[in-house]
Protein backbone atom coordinates (compact mmCIF):
# COMPACT_ATOMS: atom_id res chain seq x y z
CA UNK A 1 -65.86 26.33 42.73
CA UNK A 2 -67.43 23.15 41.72
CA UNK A 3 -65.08 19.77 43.13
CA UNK A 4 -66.37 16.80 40.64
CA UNK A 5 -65.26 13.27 42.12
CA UNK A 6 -64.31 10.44 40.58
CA UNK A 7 -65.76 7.47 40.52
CA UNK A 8 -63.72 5.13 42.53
CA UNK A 9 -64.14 1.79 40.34
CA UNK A 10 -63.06 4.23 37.12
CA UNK A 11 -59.34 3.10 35.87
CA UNK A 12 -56.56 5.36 36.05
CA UNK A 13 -56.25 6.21 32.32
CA UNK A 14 -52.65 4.94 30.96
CA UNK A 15 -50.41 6.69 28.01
CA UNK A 16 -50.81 3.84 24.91
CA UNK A 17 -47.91 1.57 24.82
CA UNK A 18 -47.65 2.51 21.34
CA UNK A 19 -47.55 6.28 21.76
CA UNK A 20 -44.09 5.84 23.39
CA UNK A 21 -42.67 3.69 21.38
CA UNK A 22 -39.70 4.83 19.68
CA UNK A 23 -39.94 5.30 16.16
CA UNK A 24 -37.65 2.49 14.32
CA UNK A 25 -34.71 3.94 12.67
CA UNK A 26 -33.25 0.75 11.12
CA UNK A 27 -35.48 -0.98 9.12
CA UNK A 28 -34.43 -4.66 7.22
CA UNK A 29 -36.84 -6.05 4.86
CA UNK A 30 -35.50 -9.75 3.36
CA UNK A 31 -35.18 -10.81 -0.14
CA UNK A 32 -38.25 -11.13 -2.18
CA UNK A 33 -39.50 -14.50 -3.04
CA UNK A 34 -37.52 -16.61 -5.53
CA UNK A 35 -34.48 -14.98 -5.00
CA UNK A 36 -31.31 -17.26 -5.16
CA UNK A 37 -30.80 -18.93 -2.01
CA UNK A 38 -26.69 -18.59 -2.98
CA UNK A 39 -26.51 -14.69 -3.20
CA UNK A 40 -25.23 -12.63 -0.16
CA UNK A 41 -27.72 -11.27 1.94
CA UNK A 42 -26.88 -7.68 2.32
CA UNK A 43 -25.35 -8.14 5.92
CA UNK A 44 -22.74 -9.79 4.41
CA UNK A 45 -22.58 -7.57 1.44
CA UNK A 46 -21.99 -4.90 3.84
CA UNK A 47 -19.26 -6.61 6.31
CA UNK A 48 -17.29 -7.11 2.74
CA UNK A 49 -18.00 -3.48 1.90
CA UNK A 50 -16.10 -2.68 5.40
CA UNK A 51 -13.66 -5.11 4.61
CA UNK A 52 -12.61 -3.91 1.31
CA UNK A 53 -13.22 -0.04 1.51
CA UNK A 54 -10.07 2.33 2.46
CA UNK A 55 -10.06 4.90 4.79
CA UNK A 56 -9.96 8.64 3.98
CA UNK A 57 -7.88 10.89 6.22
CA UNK A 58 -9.40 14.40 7.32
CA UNK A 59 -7.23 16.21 4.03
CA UNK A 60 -10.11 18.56 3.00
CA UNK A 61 -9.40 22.20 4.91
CA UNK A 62 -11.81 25.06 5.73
CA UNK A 63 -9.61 27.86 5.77
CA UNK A 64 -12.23 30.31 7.29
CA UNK A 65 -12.83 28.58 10.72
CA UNK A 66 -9.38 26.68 10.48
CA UNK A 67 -10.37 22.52 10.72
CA UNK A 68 -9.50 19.66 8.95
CA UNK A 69 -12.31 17.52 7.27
CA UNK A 70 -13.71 14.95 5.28
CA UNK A 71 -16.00 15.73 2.16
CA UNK A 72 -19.17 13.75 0.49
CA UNK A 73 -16.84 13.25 -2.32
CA UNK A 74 -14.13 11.70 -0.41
CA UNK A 75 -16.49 8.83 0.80
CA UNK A 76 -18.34 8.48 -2.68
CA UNK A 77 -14.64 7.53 -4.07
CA UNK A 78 -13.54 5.46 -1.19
CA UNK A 79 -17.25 3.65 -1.98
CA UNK A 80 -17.80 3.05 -5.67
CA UNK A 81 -15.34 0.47 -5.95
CA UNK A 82 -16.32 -1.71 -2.88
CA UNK A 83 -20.24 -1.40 -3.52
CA UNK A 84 -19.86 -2.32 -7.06
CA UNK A 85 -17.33 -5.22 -6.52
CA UNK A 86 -20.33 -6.28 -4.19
CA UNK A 87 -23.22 -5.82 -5.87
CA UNK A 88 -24.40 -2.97 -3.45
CA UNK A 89 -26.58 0.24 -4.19
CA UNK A 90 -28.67 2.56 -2.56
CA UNK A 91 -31.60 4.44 -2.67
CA UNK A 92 -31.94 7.54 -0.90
CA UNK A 93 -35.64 8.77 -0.29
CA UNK A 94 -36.44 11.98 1.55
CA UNK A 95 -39.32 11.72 4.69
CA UNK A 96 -38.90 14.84 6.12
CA UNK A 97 -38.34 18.29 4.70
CA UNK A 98 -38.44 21.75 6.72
CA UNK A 99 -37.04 25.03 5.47
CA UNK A 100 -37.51 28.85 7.57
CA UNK A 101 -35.19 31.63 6.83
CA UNK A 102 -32.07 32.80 8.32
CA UNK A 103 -31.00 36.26 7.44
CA UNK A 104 -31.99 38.63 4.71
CA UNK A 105 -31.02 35.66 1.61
CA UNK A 106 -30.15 32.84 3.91
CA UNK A 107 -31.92 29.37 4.27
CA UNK A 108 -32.03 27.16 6.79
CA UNK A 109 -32.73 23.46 6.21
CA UNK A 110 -33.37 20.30 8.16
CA UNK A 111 -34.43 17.27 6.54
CA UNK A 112 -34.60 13.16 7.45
CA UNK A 113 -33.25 10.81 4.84
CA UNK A 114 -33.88 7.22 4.74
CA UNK A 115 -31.21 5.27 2.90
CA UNK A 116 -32.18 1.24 1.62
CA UNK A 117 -29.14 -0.78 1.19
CA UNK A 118 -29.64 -3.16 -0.85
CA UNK A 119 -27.64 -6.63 -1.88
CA UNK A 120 -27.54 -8.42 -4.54
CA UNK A 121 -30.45 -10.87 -3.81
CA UNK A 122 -32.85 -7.84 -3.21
CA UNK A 123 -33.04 -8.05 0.60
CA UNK A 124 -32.21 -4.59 2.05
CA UNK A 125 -31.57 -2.46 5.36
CA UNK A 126 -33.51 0.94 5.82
CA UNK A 127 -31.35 3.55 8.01
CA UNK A 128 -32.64 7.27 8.78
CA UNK A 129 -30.40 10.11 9.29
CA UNK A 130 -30.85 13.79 9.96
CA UNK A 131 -29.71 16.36 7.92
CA UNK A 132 -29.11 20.24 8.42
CA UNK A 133 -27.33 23.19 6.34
CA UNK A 134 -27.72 26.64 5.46
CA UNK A 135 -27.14 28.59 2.13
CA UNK A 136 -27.17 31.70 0.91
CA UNK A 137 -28.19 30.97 -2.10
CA UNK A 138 -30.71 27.82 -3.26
CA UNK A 139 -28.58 24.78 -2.04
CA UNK A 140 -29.13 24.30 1.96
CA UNK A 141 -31.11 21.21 0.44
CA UNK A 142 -28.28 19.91 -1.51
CA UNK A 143 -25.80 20.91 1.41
CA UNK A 144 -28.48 18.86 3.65
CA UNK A 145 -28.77 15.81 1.55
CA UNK A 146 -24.71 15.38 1.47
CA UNK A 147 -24.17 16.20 5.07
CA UNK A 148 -26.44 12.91 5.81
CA UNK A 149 -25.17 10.87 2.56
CA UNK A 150 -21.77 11.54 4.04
CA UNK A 151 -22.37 10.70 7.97
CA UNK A 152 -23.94 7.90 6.40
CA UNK A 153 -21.60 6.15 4.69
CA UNK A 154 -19.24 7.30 7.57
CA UNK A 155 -21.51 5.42 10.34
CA UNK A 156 -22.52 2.42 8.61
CA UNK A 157 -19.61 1.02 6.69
CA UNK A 158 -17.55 2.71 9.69
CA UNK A 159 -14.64 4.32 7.66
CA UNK A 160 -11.91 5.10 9.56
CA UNK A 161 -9.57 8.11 9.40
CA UNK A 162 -6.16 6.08 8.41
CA UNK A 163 -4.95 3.01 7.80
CA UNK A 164 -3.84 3.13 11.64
CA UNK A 165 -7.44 4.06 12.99
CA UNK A 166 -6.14 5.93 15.47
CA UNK A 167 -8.58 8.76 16.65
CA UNK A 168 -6.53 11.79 17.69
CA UNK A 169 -8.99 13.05 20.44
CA UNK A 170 -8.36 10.08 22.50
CA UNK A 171 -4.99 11.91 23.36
CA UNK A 172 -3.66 15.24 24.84
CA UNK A 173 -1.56 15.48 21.12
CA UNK A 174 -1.33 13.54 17.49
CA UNK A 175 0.82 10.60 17.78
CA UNK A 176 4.23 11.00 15.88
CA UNK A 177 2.98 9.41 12.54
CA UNK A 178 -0.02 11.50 12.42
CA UNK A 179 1.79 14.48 12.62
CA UNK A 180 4.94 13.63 10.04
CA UNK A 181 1.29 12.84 7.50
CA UNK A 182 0.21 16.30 8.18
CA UNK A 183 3.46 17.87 7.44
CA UNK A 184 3.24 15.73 4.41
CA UNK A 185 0.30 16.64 3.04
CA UNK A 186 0.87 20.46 3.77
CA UNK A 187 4.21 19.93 2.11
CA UNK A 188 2.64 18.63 -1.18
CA UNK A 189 -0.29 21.33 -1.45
CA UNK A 190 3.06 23.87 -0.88
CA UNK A 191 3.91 22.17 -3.76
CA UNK A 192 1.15 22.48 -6.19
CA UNK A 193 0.40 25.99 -5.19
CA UNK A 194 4.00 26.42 -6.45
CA UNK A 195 3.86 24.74 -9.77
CA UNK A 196 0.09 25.04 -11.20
CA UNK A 197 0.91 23.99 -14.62
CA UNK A 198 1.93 20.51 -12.57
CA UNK A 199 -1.48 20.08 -11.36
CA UNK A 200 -2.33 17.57 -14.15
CA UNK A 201 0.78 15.49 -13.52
CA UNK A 202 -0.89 15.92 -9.81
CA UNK A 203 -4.38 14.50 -10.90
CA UNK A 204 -2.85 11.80 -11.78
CA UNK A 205 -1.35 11.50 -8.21
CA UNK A 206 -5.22 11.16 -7.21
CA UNK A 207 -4.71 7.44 -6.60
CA UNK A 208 -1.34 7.64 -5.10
CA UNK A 209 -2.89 10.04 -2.84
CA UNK A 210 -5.97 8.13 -1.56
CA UNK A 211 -3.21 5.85 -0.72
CA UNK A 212 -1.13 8.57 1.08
CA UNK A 213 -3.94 8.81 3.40
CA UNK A 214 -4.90 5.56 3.71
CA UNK A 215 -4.73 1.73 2.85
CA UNK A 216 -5.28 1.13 -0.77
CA UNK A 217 -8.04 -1.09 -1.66
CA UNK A 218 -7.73 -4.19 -3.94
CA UNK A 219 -8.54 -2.15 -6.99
CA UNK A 220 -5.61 0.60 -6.57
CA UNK A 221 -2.40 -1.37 -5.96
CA UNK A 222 0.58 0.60 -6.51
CA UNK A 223 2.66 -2.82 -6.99
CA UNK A 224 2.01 -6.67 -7.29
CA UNK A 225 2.54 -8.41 -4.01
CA UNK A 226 5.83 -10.08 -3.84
CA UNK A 227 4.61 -14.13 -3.68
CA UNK A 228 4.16 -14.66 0.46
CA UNK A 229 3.93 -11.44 0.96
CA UNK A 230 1.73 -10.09 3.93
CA UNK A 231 2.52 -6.56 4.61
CA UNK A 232 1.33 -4.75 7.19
CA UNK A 233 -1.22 -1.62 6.46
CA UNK A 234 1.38 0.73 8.08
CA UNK A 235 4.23 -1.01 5.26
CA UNK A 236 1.95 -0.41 2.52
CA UNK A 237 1.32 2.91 3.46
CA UNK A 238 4.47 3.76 3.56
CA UNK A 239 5.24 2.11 0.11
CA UNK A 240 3.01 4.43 -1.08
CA UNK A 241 4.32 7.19 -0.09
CA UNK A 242 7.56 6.22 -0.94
CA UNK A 243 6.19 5.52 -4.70
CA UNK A 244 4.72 9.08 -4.54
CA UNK A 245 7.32 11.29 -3.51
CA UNK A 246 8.19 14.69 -5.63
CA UNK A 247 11.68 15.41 -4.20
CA UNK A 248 14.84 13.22 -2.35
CA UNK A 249 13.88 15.28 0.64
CA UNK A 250 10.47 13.97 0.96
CA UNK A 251 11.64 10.59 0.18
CA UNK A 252 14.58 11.10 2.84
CA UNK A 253 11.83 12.01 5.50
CA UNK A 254 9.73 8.79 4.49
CA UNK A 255 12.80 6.55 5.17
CA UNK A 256 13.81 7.61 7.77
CA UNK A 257 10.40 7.49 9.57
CA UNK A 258 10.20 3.86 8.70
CA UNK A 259 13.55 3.64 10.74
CA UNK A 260 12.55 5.28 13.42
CA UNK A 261 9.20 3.00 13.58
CA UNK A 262 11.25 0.16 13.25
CA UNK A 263 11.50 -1.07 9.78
CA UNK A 264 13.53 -4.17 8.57
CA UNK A 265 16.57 -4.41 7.03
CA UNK A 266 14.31 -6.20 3.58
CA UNK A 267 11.92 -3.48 3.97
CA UNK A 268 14.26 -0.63 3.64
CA UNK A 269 15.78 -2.26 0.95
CA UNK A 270 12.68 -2.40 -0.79
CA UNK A 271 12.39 1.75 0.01
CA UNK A 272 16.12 1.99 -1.91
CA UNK A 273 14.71 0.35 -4.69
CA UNK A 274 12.07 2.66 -5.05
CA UNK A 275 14.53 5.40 -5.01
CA UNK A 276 17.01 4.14 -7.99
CA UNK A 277 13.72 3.63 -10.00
CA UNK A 278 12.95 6.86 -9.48
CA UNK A 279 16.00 8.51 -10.13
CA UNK A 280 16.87 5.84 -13.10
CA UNK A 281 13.78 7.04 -14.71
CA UNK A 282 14.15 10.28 -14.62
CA UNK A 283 17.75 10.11 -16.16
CA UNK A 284 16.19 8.06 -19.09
CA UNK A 285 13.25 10.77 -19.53
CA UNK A 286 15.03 13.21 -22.10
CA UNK A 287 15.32 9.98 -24.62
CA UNK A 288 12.12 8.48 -23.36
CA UNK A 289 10.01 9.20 -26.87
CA UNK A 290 13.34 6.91 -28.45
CA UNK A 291 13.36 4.51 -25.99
CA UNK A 292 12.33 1.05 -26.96
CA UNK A 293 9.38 -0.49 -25.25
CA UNK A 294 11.52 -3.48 -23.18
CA UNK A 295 12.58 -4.95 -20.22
CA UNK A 296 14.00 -2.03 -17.53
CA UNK A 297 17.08 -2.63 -15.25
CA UNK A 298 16.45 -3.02 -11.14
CA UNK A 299 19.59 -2.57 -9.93
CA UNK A 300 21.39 0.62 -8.55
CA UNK A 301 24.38 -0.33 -10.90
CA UNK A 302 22.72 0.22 -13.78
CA UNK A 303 20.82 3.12 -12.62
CA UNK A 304 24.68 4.23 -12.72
CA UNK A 305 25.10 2.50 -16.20
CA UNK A 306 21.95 4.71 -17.08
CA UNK A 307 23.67 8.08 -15.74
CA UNK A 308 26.41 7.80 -17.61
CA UNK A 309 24.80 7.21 -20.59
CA UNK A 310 23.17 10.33 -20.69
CA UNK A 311 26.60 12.03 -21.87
CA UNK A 312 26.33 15.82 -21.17
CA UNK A 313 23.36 16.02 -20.26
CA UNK A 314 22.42 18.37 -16.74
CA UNK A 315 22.00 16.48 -13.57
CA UNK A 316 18.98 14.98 -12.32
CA UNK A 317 18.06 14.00 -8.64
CA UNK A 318 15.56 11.51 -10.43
CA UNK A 319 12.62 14.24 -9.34
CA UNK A 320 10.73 16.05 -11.37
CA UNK A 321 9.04 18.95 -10.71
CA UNK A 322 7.31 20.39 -14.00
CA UNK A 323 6.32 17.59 -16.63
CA UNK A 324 6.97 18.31 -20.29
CA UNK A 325 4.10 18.36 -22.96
CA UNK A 326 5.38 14.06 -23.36
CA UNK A 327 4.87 13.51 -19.79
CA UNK A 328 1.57 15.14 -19.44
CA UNK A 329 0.36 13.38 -22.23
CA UNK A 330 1.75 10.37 -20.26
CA UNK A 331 -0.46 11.14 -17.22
CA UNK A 332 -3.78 11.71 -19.54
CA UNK A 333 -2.99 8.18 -20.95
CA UNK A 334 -2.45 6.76 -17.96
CA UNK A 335 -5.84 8.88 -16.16
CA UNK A 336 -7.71 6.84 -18.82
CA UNK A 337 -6.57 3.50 -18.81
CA UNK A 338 -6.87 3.33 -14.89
CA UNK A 339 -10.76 4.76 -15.66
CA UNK A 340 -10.98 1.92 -18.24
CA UNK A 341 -9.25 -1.00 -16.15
CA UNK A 342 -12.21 0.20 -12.65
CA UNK A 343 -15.10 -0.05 -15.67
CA UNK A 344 -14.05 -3.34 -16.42
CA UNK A 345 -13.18 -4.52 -12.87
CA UNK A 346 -9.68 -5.18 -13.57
CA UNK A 347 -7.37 -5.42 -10.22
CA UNK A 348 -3.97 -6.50 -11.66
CA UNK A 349 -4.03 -3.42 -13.90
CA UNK A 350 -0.01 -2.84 -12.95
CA UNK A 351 1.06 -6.21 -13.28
CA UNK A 352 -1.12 -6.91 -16.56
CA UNK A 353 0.91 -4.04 -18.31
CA UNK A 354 4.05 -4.37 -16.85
CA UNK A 355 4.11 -8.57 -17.93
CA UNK A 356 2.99 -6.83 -21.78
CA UNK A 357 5.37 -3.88 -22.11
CA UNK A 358 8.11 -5.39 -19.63
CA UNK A 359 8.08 -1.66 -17.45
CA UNK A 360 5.89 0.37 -15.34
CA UNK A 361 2.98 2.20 -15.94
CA UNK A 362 4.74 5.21 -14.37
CA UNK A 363 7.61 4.58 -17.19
CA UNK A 364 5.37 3.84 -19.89
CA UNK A 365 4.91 6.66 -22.87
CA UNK A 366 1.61 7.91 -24.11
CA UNK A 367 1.02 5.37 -26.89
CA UNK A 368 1.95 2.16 -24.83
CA UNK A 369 -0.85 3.28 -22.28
CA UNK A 370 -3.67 3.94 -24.94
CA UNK A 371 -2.78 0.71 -26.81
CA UNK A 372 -3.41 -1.42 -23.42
CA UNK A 373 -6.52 0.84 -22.59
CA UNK A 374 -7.82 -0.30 -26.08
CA UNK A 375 -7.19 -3.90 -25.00
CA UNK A 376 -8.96 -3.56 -22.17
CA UNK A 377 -12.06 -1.83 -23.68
CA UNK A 378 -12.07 -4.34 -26.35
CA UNK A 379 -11.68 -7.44 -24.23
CA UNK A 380 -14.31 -5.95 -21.30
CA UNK A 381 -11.17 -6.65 -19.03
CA UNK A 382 -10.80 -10.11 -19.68
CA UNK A 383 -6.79 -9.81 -20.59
């Protein structure tokens, strides 16, 4: 065995500095030259992203291994508005791509997106994220690419579950709240699994029921604010849920939560209200096609003056369940002109119509809700 010494004046040979460096994972490159000193640079862009964007409650279910999630598509809704109200886009750009197989026709995918955020004066922030799925078929890159879009979105703009960000595994069970939600939502997809043909009334619930789940965001207001108003996210919520119920039950359940959590005396009145509205407009629904477009009542009296009116006609408990061939052309009409009044950034959609037809967009017929959509397309949403 040969022993070679070292020389004793030789260095000790050190690992590079740069070798263990960690490899930057958010990246921010400013705006380009000549770009308006008065446009948002994108860290504010994002803080009024955060600001603006409502959260999205774990409603999706995977029946097979029995959990509650929250899809790609969920946070692309809860998104669009926000990042276009901004000025915000990104680009997604794929760095690392690795594929073996799992199975006999399984695929197994990992892959490293970087994401640029961008503002509007061109300055941006570059954030990597892993992603990994597995498909039978040819879509473990797909499933890849929205597992990361999603955690994304999720991580960045930091979307919370509910309008009460309150993460249940901090505790031994679900607060109260959380669970009379649940029940809630189970209730309603009870419902629809009952009643298929009402799904399209139910699409139309699509906005009520981001806001079932969570606070609704400037562009989705169920109501104009009172003048002074400042409700709390937990009020509004509830207001929506109230505006959204399908039977007295569901609405008795609502009410009575808000007692139990401690509601005011105004604020249950305002929760009544709802009610006789309900239940005033469903009375008027059999003459709705004769109905002049006008000024409705807002009183419980002449919700009474309304049932009596009605003659012979069967009782109502101001619910429907199935929607007749007027009323689902009624929720088309009104599908569209909500897609018409986000294209043209239009908030005050509900209060615009409302002050114009003197009644609801809920109460409105088919043609009163395509002639305001044609306004709106014709004026680009400047009403």
């Amino acid at each position: 065995m040969t022993v070679t010494a070292l020389h004793p004046a030789s260095p000790a040979v050190s690992p590079s500095a740069e070798s263990e460096a960690p490899r930057p994972t958010i990246v921010y490159s400013p705006a380009p030259a000549g770009a308006a000193a008065d446009l948002p640079r994108v860290f504010q862009v994002i803080h009024s992203v955060m600001k603006d964007v409502m959260p999205i409650g774990k409603n999706q279910e995977n029946k097979q291994q029995n959990y509650s999630f929250r899809g790609v598509d969920d946070a692309m809704s809860a998104m669009a508005g926000p990042m276009r109200a901004h000025g915000c886009f990104i680009a997604p750009e794929v760095v690392e791509h690795h594929q073996r197989p799992r199975g006999d026709k399984g695929t197994h995918t990992n892959i490293r997106m970087l994401y640029r955020i961008f503002g509007p004066a061109g300055d941006c922030i570059a954030v990597t994220l892993p992603g990994e799925a597995m498909d039978q078929a040819d879509k473990s890159t797909n499933k890849a690419m929205s597992a990361a879009l999603k955690y994304m979105l999720f991580q960045v703009f930091m979307i919370p579950v509910d309008s009460r960000s309150v993460d249940d595994s901090d505790r031994d069970s679900p607060p109260a709240e959380h669970r009379a939600e649940r029940q809630h939502n189970q209730q309603r997809r009870r419902q629809q699994q009952r009643h298929p043909q009402g799904q399209q009334r139910h699409q139309g619930e699509q906005q009520p029921r981001r806001s079932n789940r969570a606070e609704p965001g400037p562009w989705e207001q169920q109501e104009a604010p009172q003048q002074g108003e400042n409700l709390s996210a937990q009020a509004r919520n509830c207001l929506a849920r109230a505006q959204a119920a399908t039977s007295p039950e569901e609405f008795a359940r609502i009410r009575e939560h808000a007692v139990e959590s401690g509601a005011t005396a105004e604020f249950l009145a305002r929760l009544d209200r709802i009610d006789a509205e309900k239940r005033r407009a469903a009375q008027q629904q059999p003459r709705r096609q004769q109905a002049p477009a006008g000024p409705v009542p807002h009183s419980v009296s002449d919700a009474v003056a309304a049932e009596g009116a009605i003659g012979g006609a069967p009782a109502d408990d101001g619910y429907r369940a199935e929607p007749d061939a007027a009323e689902r052309a009624a929720v088309e009409a009104e599908n569209l002109l909500r897609v018409a009044a986000s294209k043209a950034n239009l908030p005050t959609l509900d209060r615009d119509f409302e002050m114009a037809f003197g009644l609801p967009i809920a109460q409105a017929r088919a043609d009163q809700l395509d002639l305001f959509r044609k306004r709106i397309e014709a004026a680009g949403g400047a009403l």
